[in-house]
C-alpha atoms as a PDB file:
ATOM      1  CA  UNK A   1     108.206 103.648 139.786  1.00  0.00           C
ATOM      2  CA  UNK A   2     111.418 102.871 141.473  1.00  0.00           C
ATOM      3  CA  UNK A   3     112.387  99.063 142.219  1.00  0.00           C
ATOM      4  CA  UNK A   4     112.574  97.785 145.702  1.00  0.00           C
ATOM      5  CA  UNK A   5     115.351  95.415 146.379  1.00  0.00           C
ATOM      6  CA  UNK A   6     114.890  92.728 148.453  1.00  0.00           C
ATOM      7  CA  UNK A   7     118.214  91.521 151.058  1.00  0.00           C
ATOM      8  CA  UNK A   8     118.336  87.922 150.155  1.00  0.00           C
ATOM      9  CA  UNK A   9     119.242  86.966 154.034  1.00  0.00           C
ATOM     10  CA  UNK A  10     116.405  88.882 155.597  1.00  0.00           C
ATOM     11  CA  UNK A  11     113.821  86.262 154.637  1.00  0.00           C
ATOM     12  CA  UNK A  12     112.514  84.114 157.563  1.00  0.00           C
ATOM     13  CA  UNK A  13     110.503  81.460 156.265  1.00  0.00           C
ATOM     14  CA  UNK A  14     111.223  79.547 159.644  1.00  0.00           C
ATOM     15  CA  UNK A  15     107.117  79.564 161.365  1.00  0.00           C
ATOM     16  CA  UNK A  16     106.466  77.511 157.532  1.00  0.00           C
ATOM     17  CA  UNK A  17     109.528  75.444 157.570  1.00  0.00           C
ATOM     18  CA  UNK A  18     108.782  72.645 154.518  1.00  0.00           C
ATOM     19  CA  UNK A  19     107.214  75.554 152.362  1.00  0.00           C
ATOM     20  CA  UNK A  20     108.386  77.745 149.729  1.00  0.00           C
ATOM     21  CA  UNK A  21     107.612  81.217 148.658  1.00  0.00           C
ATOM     22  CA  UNK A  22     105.323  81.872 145.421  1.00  0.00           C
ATOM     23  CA  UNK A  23     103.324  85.405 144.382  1.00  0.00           C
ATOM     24  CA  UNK A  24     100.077  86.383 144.159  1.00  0.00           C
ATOM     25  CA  UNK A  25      97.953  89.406 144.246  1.00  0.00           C
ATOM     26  CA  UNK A  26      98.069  90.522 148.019  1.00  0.00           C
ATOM     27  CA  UNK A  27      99.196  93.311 149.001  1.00  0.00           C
ATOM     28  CA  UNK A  28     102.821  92.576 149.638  1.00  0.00           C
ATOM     29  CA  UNK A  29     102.867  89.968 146.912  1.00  0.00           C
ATOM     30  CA  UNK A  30     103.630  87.070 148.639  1.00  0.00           C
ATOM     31  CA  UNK A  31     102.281  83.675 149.939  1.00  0.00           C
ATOM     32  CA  UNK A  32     103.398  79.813 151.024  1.00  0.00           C
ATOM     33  CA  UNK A  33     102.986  77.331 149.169  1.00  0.00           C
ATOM     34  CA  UNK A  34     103.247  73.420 149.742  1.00  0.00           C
ATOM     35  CA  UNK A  35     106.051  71.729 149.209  1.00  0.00           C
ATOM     36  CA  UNK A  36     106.588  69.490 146.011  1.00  0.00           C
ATOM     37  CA  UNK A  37     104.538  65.853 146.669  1.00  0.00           C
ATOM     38  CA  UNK A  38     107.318  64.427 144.937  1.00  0.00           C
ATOM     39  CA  UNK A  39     110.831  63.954 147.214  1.00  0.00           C
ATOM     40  CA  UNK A  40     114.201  62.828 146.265  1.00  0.00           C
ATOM     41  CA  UNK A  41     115.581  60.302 148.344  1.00  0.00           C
ATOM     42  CA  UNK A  42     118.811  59.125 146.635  1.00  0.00           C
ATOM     43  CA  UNK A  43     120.290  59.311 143.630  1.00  0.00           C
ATOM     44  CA  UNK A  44     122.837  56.487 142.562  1.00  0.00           C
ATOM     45  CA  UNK A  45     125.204  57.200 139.570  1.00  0.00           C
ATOM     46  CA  UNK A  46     126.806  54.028 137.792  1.00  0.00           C
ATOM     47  CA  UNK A  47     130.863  53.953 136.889  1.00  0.00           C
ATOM     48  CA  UNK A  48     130.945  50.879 135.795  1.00  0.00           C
ATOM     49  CA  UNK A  49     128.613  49.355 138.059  1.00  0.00           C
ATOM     50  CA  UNK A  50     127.569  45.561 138.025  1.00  0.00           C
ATOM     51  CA  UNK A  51     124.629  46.644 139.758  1.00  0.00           C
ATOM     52  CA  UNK A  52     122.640  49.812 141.704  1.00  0.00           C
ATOM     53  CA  UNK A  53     120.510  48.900 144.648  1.00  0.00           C
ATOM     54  CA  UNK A  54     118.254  51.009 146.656  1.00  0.00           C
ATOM     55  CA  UNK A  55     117.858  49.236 150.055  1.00  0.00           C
ATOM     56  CA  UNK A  56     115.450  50.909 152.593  1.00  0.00           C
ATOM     57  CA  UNK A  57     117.545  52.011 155.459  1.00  0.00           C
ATOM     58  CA  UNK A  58     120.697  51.757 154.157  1.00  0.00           C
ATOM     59  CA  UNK A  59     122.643  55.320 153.079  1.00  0.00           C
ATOM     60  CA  UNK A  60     119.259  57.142 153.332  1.00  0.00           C
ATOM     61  CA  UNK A  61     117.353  55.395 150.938  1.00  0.00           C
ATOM     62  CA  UNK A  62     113.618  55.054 152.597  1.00  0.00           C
ATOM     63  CA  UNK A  63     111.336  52.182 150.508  1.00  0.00           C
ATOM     64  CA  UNK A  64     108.830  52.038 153.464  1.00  0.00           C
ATOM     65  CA  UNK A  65     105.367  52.751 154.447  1.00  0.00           C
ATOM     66  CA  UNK A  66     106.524  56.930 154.341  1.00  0.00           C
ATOM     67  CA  UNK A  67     105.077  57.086 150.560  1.00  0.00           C
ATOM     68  CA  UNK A  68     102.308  54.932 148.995  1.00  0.00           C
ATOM     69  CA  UNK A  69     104.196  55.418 145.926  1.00  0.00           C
ATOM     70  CA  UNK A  70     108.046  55.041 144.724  1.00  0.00           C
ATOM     71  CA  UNK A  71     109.804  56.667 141.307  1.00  0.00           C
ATOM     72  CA  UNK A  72     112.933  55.280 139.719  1.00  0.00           C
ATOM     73  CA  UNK A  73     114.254  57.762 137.162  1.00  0.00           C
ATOM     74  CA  UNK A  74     117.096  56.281 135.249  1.00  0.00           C
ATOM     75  CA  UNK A  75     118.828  58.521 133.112  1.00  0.00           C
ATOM     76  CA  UNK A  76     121.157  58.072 130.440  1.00  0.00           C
ATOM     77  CA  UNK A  77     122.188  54.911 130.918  1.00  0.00           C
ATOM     78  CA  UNK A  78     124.994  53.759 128.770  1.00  0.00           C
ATOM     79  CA  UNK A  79     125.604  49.646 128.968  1.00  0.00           C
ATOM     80  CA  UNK A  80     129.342  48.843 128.457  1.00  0.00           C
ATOM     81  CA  UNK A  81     128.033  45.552 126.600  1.00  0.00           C
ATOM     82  CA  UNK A  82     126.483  45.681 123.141  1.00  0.00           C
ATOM     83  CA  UNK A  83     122.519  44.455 123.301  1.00  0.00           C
ATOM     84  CA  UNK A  84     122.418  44.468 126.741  1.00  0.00           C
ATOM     85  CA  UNK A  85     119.032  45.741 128.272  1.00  0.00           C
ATOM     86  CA  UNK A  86     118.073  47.213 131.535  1.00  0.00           C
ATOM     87  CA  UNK A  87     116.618  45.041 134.599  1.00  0.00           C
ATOM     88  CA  UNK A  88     115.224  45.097 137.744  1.00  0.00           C
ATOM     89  CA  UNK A  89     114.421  42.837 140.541  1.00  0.00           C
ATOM     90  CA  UNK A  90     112.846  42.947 144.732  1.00  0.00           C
ATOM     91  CA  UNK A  91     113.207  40.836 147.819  1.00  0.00           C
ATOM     92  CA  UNK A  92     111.977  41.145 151.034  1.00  0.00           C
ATOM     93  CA  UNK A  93     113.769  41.639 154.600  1.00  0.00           C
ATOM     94  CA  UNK A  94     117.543  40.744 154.500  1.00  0.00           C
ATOM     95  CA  UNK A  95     117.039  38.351 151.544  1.00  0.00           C
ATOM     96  CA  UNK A  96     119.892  39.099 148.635  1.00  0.00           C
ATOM     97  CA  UNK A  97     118.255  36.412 146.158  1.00  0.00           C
ATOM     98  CA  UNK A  98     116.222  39.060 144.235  1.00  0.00           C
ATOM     99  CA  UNK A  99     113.830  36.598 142.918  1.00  0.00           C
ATOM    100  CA  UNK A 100     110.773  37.462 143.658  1.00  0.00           C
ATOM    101  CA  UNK A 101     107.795  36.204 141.980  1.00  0.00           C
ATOM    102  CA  UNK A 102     106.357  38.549 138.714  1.00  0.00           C
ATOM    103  CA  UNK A 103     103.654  38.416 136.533  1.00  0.00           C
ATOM    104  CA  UNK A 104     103.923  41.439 134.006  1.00  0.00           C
ATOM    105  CA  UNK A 105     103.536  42.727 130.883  1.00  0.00           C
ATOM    106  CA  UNK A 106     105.239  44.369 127.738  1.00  0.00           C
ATOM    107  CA  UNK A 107     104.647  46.505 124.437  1.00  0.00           C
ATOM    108  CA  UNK A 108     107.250  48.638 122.572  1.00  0.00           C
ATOM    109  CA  UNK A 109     106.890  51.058 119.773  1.00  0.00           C
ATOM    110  CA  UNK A 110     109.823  51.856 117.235  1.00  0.00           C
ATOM    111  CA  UNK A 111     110.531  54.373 114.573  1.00  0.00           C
ATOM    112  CA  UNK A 112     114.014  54.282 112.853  1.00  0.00           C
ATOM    113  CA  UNK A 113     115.721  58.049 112.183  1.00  0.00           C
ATOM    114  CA  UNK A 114     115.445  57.433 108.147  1.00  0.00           C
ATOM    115  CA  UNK A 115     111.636  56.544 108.676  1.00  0.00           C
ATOM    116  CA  UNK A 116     112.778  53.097 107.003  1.00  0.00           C
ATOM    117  CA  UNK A 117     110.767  51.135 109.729  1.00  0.00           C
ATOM    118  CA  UNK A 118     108.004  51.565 112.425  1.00  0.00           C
ATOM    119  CA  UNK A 119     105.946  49.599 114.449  1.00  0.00           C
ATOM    120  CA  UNK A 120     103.790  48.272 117.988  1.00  0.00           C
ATOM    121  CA  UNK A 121     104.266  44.945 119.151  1.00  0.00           C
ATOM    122  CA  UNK A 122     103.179  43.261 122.367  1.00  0.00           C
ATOM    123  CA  UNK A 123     107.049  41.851 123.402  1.00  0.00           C
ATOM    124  CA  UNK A 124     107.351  37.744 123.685  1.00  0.00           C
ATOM    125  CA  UNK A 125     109.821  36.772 126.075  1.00  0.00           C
ATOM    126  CA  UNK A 126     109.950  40.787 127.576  1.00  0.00           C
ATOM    127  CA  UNK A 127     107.190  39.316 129.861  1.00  0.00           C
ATOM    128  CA  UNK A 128     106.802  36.970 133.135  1.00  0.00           C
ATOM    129  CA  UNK A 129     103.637  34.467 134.357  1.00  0.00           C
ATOM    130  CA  UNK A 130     105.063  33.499 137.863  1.00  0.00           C
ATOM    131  CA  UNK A 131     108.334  34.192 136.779  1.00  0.00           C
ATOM    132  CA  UNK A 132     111.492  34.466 139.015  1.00  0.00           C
ATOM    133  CA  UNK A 133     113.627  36.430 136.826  1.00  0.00           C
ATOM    134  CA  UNK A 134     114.930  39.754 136.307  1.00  0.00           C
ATOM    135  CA  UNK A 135     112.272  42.118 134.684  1.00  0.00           C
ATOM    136  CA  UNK A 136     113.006  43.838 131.594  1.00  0.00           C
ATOM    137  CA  UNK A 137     112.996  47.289 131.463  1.00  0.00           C
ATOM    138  CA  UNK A 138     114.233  47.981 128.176  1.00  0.00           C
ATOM    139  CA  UNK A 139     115.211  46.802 124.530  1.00  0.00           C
ATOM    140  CA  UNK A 140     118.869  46.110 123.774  1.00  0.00           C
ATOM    141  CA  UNK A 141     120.958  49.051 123.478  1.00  0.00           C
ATOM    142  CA  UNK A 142     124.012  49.455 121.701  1.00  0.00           C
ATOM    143  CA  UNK A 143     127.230  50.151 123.455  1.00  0.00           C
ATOM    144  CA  UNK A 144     128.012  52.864 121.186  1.00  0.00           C
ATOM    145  CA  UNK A 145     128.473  56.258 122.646  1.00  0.00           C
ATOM    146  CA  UNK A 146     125.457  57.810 121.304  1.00  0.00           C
ATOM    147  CA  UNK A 147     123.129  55.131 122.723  1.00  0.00           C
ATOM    148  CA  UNK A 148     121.300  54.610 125.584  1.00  0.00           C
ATOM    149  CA  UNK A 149     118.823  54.240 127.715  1.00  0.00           C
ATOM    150  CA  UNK A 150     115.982  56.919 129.789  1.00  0.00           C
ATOM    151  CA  UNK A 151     112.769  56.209 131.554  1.00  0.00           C
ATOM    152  CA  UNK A 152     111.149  55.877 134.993  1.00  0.00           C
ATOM    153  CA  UNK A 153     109.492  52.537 136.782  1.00  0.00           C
ATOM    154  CA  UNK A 154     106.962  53.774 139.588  1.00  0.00           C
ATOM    155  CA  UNK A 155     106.502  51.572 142.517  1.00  0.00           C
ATOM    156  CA  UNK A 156     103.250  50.747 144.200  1.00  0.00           C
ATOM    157  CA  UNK A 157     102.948  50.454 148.323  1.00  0.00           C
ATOM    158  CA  UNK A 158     106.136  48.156 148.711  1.00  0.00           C
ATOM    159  CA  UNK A 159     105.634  47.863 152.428  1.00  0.00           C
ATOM    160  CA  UNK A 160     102.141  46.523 152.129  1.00  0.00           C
ATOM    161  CA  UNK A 161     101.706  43.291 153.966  1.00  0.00           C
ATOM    162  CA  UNK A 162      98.144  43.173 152.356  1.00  0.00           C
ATOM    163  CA  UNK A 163      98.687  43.178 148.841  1.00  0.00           C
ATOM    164  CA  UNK A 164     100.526  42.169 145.815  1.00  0.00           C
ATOM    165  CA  UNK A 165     102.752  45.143 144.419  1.00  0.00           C
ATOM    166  CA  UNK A 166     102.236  46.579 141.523  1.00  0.00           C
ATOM    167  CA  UNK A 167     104.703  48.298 139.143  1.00  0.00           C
ATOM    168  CA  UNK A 168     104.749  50.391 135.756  1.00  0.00           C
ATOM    169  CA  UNK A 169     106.570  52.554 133.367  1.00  0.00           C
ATOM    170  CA  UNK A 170     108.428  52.902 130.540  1.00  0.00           C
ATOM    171  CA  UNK A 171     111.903  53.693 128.795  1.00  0.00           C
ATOM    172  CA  UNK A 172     113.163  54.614 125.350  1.00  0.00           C
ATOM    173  CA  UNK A 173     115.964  53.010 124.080  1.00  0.00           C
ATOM    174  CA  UNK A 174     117.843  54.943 121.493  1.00  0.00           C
ATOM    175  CA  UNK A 175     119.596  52.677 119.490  1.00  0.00           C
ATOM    176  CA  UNK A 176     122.777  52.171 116.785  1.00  0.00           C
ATOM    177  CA  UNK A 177     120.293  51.529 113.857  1.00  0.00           C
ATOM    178  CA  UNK A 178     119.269  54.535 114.812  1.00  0.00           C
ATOM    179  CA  UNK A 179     115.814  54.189 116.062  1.00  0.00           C
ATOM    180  CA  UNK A 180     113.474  54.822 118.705  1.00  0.00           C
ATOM    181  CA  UNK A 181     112.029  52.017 120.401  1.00  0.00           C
ATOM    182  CA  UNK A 182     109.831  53.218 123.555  1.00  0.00           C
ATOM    183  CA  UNK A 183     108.955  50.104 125.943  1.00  0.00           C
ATOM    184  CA  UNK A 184     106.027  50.242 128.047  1.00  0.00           C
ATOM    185  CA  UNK A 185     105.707  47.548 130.962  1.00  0.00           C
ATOM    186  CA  UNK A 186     103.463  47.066 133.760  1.00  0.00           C
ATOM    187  CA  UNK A 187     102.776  43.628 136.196  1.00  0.00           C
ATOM    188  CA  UNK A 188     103.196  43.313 139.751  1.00  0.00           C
ATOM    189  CA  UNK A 189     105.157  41.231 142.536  1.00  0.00           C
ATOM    190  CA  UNK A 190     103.172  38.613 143.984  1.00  0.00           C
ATOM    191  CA  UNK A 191     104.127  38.583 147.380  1.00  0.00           C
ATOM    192  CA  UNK A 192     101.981  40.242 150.397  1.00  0.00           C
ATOM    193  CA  UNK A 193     105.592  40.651 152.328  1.00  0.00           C
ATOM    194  CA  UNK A 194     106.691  43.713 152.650  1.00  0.00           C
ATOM    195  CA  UNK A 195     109.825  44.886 150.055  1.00  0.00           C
ATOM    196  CA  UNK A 196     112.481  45.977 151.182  1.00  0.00           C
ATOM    197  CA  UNK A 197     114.951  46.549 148.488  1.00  0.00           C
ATOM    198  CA  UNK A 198     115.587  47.271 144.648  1.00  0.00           C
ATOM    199  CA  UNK A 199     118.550  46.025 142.485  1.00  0.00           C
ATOM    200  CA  UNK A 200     118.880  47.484 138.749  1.00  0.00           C
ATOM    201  CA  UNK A 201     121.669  45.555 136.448  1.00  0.00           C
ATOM    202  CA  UNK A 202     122.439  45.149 132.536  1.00  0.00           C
ATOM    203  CA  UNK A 203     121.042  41.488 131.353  1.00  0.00           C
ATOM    204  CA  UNK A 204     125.089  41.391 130.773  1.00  0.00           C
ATOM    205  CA  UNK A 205     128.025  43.228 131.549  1.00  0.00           C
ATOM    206  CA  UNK A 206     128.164  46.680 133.885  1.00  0.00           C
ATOM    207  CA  UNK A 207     126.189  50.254 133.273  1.00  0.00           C
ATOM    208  CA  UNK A 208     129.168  51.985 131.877  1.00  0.00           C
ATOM    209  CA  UNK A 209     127.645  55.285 133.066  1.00  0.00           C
ATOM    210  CA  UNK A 210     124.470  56.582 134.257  1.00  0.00           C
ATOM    211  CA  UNK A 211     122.213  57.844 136.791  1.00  0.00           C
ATOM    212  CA  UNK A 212     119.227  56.598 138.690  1.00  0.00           C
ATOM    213  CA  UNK A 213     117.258  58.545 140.911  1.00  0.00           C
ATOM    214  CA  UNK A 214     114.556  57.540 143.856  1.00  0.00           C
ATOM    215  CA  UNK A 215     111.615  59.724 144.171  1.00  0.00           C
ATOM    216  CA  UNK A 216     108.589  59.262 147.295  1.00  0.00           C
ATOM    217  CA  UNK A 217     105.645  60.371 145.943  1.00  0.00           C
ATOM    218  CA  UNK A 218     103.684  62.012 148.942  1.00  0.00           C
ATOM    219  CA  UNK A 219      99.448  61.184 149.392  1.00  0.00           C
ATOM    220  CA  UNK A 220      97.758  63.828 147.624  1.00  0.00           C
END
């Protein structure tokens, strides 16, 4: 059976614009699908940055009522100061204070590379009760080259002037020990105003290098 060869340009997919192709067993082989519930908005990449902030309307960055649900991804960040951890912190309308009110919670699990130590611990002083603060997302990472830090932080209905907003997630931290230490974090913002912005920072110095990316996560 000879092979038919398809001219790239002469697909249309215009009358299903927002769809992609995908097989199945008709006759010609082909159907639409839906597009992916989960959109990138921005993605911010650190060079020595003090700080990243995703602020809704500003350089196409949307944090609004357009997605019930927000993703961070930050990926390989690499902190330019030794035992600095990863943070993160809201406000509301034009406010550049980023102290909003948090109540959360933290756990981390660790396993060094020689198997020399392991362990789960609920994390004192990695947690907030009507704190102000910047939240931690991480343990300290070493500044060496092979270290740093990878995880997500989801985002619950930020524009809600109803309710509090919730977050969760987790990172892994790979360390100079070398070890493994995987944080997991959850709490929420008590505020019922709407936020409208997102800063990430190092508890000290810059993010050497890094990315960060903003996802919408589309009702299901």
């Amino acid at each position: 059976m000879a092979i038919s060869k398809f001219n790239y340009n002469s697909f249309n997919v215009t009358p299903v614009a927002g769809k992609t192709l995908s097989f199945n067993s008709d006759a010609d082989g082909f159907t639409t699908q839906g597009a992916s519930s989960m959109v990138l908005i921005k993605t911010l990449t650190a060079s020595s940055s003090s700080t990243l902030d995703f602020l809704n309307g500003s350089s196409d960055v949307v944090l609004d009522d357009t997605y019930p649900v927000y993703m961070f991804k930050f990926i390989n960040i690499h902190a330019a100061t030794n035992t600095a951890l990863l943070n993160f912190q809201t406000d509301t309308g034009t406010n550049t204070s980023y102290n909003q009110t948090v109540t959360s919670t933290s756990f981390r699990a660790n396993q060094a590379e020689d198997d020399g130590g392991a362990g789960l611990s609920y994390r004192t002083g990695s947690d907030q009760a009507q704190g102000t603060a910047f939240e931690k997302l991480s343990q300290a990472v070493s500044n060496d080259n092979d270290s740093g830090i990878s995880g997500f932080l989801q985002l619950f209905n930020p524009s809600s002037t109803t309710f509090v907003k919730h977050f969760i997630g987790t990172s892994n931290t790979a360390q100079a020990t070398p070890e493994s230490q995987a944080t997991y974090y959850a709490g929420y913002f008590n505020t019922t105003t709407a936020l409208t912005r997102v800063r990430f920072k190092m508890s000290s110095g810059n993010m050497d290098s890094g990315t960060i990316k903003l996802y919408g996560i589309k009702d299901s």
